[in-house]
Protein backbone atom coordinates (compact mmCIF):
# COMPACT_ATOMS: atom_id res chain seq x y z
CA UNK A 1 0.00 0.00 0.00
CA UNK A 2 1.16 3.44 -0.65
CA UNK A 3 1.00 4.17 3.59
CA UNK A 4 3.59 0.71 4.01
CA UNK A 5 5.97 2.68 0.93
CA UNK A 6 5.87 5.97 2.23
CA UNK A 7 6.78 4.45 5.68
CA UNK A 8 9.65 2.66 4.36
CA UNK A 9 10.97 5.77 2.73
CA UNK A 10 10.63 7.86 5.51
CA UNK A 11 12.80 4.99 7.79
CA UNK A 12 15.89 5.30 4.81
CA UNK A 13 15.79 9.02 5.34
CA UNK A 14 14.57 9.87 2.13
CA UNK A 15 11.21 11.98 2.57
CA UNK A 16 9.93 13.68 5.81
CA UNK A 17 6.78 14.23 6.69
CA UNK A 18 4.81 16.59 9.13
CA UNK A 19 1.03 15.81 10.70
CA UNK A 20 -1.34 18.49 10.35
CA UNK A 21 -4.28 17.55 12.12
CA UNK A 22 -5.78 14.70 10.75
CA UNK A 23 -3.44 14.77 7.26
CA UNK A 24 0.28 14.41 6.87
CA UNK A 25 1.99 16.25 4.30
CA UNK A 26 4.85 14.56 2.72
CA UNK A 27 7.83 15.95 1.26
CA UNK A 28 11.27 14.72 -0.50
CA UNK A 29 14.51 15.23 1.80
CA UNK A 30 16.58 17.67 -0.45
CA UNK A 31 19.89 16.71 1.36
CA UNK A 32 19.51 13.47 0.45
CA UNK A 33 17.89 14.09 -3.41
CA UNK A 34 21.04 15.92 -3.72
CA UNK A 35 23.30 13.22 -2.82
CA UNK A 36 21.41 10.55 -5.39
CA UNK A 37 21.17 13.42 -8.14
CA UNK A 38 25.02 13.39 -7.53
CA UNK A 39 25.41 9.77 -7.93
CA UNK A 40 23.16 8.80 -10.52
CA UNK A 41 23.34 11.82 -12.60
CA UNK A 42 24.57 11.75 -16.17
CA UNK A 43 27.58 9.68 -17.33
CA UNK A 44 30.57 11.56 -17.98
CA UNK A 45 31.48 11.31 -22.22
CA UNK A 46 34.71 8.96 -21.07
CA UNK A 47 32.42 6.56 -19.07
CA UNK A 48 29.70 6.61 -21.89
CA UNK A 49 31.40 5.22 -25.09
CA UNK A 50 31.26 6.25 -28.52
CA UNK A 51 28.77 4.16 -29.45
């Protein structure tokens, strides 16, 4: 279920969340989306190939 996902990406540090009354507003940890964007973002020409 999305509630069991969004727990288990809350416990790896990836999204926090606040509770507003009866909602909770989600939202994506921006140290950590940094970190990932840093790691998975684009190849370098050398690592890539030529084709």
């Amino acid at each position: 279920t999305i509630s069991h996902h969004l727990k288990v990406l809350k416990q790896a540090g990836l999204i926090d969340s606040e509770r507003r009354g009866t909602w909770v507003y989600y939202w994506i940890n921006p140290a950590v989306l940094a970190r990932m964007s840093a790691l998975i973002g684009p190849a370098s020409p050398a690592l890539a190939g030529t084709g």
